[in-house]
Protein backbone atom coordinates (compact mmCIF):
# COMPACT_ATOMS: atom_id res chain seq x y z
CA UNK A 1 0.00 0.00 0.00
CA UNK A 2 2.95 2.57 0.85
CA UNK A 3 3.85 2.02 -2.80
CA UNK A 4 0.73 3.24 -3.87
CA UNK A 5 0.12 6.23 -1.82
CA UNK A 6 3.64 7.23 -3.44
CA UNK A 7 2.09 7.33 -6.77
CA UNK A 8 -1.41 8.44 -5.87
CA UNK A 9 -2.43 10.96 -3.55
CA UNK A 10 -4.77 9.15 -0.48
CA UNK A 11 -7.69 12.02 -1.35
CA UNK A 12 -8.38 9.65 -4.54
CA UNK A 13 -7.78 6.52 -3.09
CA UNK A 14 -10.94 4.53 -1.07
CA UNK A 15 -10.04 3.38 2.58
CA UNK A 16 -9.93 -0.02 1.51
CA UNK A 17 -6.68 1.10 -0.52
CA UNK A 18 -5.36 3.04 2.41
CA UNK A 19 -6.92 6.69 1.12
CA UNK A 20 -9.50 8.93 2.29
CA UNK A 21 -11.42 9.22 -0.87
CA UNK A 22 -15.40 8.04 0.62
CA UNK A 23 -17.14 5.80 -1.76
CA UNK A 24 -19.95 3.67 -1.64
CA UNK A 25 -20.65 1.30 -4.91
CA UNK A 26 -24.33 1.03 -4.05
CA UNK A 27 -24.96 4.79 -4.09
CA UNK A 28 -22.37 5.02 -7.18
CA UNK A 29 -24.86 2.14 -8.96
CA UNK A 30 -27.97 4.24 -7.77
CA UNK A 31 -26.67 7.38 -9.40
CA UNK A 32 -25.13 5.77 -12.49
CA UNK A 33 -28.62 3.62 -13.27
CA UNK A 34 -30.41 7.58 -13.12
CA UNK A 35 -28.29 8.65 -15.37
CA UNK A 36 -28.66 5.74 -17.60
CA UNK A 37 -32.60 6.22 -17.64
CA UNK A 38 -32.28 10.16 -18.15
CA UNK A 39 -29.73 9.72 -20.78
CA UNK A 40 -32.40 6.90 -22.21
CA UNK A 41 -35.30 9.35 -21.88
CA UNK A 42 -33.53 12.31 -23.52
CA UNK A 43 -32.16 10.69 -26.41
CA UNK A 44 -35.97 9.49 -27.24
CA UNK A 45 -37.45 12.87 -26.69
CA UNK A 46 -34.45 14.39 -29.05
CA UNK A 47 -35.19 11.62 -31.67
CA UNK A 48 -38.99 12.35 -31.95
CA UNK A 49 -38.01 16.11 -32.52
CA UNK A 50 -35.46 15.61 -34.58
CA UNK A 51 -38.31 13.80 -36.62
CA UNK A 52 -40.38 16.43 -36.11
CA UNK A 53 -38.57 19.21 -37.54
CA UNK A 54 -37.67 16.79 -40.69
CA UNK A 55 -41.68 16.32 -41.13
CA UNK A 56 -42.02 20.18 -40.59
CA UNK A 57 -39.21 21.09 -43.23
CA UNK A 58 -40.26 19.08 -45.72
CA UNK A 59 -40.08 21.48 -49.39
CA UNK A 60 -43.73 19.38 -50.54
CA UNK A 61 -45.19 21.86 -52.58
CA UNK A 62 -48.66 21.10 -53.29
CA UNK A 63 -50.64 21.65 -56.31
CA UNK A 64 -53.80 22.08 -55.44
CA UNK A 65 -55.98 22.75 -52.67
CA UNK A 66 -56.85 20.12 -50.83
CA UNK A 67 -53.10 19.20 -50.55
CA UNK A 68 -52.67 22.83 -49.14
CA UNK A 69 -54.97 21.59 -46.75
CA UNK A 70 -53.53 17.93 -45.71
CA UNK A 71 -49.92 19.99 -45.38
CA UNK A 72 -51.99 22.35 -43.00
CA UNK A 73 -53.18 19.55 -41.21
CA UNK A 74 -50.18 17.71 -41.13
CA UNK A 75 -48.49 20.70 -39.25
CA UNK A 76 -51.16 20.99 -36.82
CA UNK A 77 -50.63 17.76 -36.34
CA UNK A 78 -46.90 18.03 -35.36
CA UNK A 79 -47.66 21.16 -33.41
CA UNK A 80 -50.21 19.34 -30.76
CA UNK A 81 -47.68 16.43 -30.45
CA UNK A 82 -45.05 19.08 -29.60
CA UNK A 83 -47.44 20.93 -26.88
CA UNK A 84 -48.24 17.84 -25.90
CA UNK A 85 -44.43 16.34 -25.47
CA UNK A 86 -43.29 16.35 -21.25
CA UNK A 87 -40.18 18.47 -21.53
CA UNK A 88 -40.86 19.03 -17.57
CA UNK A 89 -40.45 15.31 -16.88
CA UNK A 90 -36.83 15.32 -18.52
CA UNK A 91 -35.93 18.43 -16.90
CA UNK A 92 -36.85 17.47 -13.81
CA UNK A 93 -34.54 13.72 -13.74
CA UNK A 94 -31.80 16.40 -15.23
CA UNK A 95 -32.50 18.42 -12.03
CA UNK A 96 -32.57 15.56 -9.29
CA UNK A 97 -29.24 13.96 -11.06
CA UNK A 98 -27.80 17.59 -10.47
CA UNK A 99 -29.05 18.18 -6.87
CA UNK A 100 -27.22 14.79 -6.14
């Protein structure tokens, strides 16, 4: 152990190793496995948006009017399943991973 705490400095070494770093592998699990999930729940929010805006940006030009109107629809459409989307609930796992 004295050859270790030569090369490392005890602050970043666990007691087990002879250091006074203070960790806990459950609680590092606990934490990790949130940050799995949020990470999980982000990247699907992102990916609906992302197609979202692709839907949105599409150049269709339509010819007459009742594809005027399915375009109109179409972006009503996308608009209620953005208003509808639970930013908060993202926000708020980013906020409890933060607070820990």
């Amino acid at each position: 152990m004295d050859c270790l705490l030569k090369a490392v400095d005890a602050s970043q070494l666990s007691s087990e190793f002879g250091g006074t770093f203070s960790y806990d592998h459950a609680v590092w699990l606990e934490r990790r496995l949130s940050l799995e999930a949020f990470l999980w729940v982000g990247s699907e929010l992102l990916d609906r948006m992302e197609d979202w805006r692709e839907d949105v940006g599409r150049c269709d030009f339509p010819e007459d009017v009742i594809l005027v109107q399915r375009a109109i629809d179409r972006h009503i459409e996308i608009k209620d399943k953005i208003s509808r989307t639970t930013f908060e609930e993202v926000d708020a796992m980013g906020q409890e991973l933060l607070k820990r």
